[in-house]
Every structure is written in structure tokens, then in C-alpha cells.
C-alpha atoms as a PDB file:
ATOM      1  CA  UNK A   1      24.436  93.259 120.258  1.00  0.00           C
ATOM      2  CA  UNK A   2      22.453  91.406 122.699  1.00  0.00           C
ATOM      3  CA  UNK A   3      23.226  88.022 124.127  1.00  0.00           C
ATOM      4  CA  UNK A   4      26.660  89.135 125.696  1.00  0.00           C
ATOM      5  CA  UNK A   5      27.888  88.551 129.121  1.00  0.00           C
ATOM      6  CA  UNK A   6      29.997  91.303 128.628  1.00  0.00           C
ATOM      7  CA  UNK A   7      30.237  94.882 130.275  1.00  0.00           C
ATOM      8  CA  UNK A   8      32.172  96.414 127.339  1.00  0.00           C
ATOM      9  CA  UNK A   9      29.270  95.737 125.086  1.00  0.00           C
ATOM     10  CA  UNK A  10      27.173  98.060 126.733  1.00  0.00           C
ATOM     11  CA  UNK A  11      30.061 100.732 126.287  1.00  0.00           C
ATOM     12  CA  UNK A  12      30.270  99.502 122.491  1.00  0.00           C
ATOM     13  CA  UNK A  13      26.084 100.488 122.301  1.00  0.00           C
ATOM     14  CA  UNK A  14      27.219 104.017 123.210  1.00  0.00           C
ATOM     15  CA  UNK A  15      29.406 104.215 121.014  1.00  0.00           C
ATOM     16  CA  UNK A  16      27.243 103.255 118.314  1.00  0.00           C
ATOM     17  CA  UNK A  17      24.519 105.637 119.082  1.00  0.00           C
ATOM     18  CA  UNK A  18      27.724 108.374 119.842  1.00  0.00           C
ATOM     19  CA  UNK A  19      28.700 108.032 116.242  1.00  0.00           C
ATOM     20  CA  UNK A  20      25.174 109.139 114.460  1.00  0.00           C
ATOM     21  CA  UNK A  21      25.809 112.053 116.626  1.00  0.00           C
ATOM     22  CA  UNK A  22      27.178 115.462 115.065  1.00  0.00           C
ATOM     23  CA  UNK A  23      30.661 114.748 117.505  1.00  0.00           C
ATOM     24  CA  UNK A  24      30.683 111.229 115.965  1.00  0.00           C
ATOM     25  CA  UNK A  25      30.814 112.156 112.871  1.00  0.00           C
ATOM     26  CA  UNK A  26      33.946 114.343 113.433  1.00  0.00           C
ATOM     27  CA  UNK A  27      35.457 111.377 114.689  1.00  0.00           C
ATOM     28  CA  UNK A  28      35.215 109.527 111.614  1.00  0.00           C
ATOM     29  CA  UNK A  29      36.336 112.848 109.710  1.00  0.00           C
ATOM     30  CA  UNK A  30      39.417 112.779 112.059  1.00  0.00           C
ATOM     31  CA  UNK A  31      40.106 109.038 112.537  1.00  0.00           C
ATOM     32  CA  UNK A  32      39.295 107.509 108.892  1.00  0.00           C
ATOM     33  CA  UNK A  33      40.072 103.377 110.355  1.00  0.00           C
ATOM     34  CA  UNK A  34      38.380 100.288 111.124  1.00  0.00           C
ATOM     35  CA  UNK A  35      39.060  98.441 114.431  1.00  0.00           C
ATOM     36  CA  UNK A  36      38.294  94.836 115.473  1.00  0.00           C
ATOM     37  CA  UNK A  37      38.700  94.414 119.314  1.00  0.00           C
ATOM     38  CA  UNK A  38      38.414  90.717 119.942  1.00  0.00           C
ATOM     39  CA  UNK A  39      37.140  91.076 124.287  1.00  0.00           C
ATOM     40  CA  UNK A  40      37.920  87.876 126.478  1.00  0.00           C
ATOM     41  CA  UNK A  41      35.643  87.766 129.809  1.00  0.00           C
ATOM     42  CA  UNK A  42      38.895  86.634 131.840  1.00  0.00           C
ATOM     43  CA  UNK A  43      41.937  85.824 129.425  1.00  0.00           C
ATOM     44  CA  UNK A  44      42.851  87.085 126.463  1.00  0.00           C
ATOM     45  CA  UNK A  45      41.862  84.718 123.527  1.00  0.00           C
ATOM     46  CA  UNK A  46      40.247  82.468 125.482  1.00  0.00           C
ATOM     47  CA  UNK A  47      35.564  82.269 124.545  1.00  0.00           C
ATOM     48  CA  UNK A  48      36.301  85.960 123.022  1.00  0.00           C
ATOM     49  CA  UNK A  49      33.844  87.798 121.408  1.00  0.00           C
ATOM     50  CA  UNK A  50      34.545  89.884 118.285  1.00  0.00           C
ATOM     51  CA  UNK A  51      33.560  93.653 117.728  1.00  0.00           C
ATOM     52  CA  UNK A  52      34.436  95.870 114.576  1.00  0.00           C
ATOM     53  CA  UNK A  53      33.948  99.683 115.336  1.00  0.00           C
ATOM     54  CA  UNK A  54      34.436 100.994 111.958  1.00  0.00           C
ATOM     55  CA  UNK A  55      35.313 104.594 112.269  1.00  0.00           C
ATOM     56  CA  UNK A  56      35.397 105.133 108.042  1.00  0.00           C
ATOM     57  CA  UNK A  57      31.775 104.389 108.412  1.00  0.00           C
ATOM     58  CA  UNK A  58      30.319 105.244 111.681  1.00  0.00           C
ATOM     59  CA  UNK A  59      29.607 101.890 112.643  1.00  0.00           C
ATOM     60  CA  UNK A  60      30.354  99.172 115.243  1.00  0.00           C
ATOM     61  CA  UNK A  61      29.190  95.697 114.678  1.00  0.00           C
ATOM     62  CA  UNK A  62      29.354  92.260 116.347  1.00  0.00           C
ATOM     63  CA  UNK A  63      31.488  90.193 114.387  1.00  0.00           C
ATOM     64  CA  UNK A  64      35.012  90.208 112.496  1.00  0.00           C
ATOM     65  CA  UNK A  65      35.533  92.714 110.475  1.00  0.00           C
ATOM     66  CA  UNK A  66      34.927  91.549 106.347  1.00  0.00           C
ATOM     67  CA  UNK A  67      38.425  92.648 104.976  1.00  0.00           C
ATOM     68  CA  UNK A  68      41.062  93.941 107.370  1.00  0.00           C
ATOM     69  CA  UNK A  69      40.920  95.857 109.833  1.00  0.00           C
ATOM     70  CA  UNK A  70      43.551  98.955 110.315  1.00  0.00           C
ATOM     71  CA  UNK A  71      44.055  97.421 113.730  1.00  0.00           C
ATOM     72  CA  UNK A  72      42.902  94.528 115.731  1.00  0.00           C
ATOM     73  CA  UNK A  73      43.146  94.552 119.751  1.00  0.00           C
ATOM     74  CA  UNK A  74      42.632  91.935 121.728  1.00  0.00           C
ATOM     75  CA  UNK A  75      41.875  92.493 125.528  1.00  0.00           C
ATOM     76  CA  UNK A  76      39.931  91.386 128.548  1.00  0.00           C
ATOM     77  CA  UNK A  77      36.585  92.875 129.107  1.00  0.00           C
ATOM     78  CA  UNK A  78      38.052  94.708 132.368  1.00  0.00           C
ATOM     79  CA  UNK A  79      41.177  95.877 130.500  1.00  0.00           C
ATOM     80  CA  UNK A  80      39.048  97.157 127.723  1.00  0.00           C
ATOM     81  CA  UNK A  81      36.824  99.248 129.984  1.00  0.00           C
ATOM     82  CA  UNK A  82      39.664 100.637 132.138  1.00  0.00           C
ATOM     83  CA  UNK A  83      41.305 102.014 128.655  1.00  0.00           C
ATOM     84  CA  UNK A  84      37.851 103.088 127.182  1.00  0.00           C
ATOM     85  CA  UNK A  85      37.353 105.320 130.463  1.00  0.00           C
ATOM     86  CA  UNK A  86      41.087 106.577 130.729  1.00  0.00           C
ATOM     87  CA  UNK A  87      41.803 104.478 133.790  1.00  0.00           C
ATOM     88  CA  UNK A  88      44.397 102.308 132.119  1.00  0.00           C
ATOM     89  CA  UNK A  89      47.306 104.005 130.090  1.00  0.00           C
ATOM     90  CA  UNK A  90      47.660 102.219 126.615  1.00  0.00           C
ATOM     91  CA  UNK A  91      51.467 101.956 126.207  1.00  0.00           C
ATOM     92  CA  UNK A  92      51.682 100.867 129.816  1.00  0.00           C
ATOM     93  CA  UNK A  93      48.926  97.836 128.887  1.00  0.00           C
ATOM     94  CA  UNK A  94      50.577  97.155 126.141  1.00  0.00           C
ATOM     95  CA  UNK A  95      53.945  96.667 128.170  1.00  0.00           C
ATOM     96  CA  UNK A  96      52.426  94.938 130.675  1.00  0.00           C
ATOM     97  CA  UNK A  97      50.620  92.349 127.943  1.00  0.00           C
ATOM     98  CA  UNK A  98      46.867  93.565 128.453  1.00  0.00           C
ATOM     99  CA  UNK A  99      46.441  94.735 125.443  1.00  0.00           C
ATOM    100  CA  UNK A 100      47.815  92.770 122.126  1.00  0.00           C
ATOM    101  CA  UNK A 101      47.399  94.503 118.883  1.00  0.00           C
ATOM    102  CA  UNK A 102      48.322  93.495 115.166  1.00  0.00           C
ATOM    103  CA  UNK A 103      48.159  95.265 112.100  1.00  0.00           C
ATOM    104  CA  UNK A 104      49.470  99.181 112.106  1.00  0.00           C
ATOM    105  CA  UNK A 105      51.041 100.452 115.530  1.00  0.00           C
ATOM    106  CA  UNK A 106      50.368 104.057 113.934  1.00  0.00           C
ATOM    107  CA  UNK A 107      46.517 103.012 113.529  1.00  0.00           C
ATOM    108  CA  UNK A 108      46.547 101.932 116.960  1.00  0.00           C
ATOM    109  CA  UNK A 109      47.894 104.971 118.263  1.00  0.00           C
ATOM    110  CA  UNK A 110      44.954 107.025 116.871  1.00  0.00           C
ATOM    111  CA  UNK A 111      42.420 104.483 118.904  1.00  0.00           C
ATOM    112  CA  UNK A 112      42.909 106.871 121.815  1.00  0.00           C
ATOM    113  CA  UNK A 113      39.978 106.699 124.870  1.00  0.00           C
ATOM    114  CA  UNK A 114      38.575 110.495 123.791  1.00  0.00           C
ATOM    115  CA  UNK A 115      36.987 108.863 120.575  1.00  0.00           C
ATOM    116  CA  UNK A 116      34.475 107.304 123.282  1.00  0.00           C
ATOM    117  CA  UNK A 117      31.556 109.145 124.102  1.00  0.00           C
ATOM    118  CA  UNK A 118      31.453 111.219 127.420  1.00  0.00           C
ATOM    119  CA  UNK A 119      30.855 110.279 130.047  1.00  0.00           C
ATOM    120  CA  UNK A 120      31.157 106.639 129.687  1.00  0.00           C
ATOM    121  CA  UNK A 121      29.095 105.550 132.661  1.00  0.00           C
ATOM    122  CA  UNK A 122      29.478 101.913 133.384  1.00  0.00           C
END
């Protein structure tokens, strides 16, 4: 997942590694969904990149998801780390228009920030 100018795909590689763990894999016991996150460097759908963390599987990928996804966000990198640490609350993002999601709201809701490995140094 090299080649990226941004700071969310070194949080991404931690999760990654996280899921081969023995606490990774009761996150894919517990969640059971596949994500895309589509991450802008400054504004939402503008040069994003495209992730799929696929929590059936254990995996996260560069790239769009092949099928679809439970859930796709799209976000800045900045958002995206502030939610991943717990410094952003979701439902307040989403208000606000930092985060946009389609496909299931009730998918969404199970994308919370303690699926991410701690601590999440960035």
C-alpha cells in the first residue's frame, strides 16, 4: 500500500497486520462486512484514493472493492484519522458533511473506531 501521500494509509497497515491477530479475528467474528472508504487528501471526492477493509475476510486492500461493499465512506484523510482515533464523533461528521456514506446506515453503524487496533499512534 505504498506510493500514498496519505497518513490514513499508515493507520490502514495496522489494521491489516491487527486483523491476523487473535483480537482481529474476533472482529471479523463480530462485524461479518466489507467497507470501501474512498480518502480525499483535502476534499472529499476530489484525487481520492480507494481502500476496501474487508472485515468477512480479514483483509484491507488498495482498491474498490470487487462486488459491493456493505458500506462505502468517503472522507478526508484528516477526518478519517480523527474518527479512526475517537477524536471525531461519527453522527456529528456525518451532520456536519465529513463523512458521506452509501449503502446500509445499519452497516455503517457497526464501523465504530474500537474495530481499530490500539493504540493507533499516528
Amino acid at each position: 500500500m505504498d506510493g500514498s501521500s496519505l497518513k490514513s494509509v499508515q493507520l490502514l497497515e495496522q489494521m491489516r497486520l491487527h486483523l491476523a491477530t487473535d483480537a482481529g479475528k474476533e472482529i471479523v467474528k463480530k462485524v461479518g462486512l466489507v467497507y470501501q472508504f474512498n480518502i480525499s487528501p483535502k476534499k472529499i471526492g476530489v484525487d481520492e484514493e480507494i481502500f476496501t477493509v474487508d472485515l468477512k475476510k480479514g483483509e484491507v486492500t488498495k482498491g474498490p472493492y470487487d462486488g459491493k461493499p456493505d458500506a462505502t465512506f468517503s472522507f478526508t484523510d484528516s477526518d478519517f484519522l480523527a474518527l479512526a482515533t475517537g477524536k471525531m464523533n461519527p453522527q456529528i461528521a456525518f451532520i456536519r458533511g465529513a463523512i458521506k456514506i452509501k449503502g446500509s446506515i445499519s452497516a455503517a453503524q457497526k464501523f465504530t473506531p474500537d474495530i481499530f487496533p490500539k493504540p493507533a499512534k499516528l
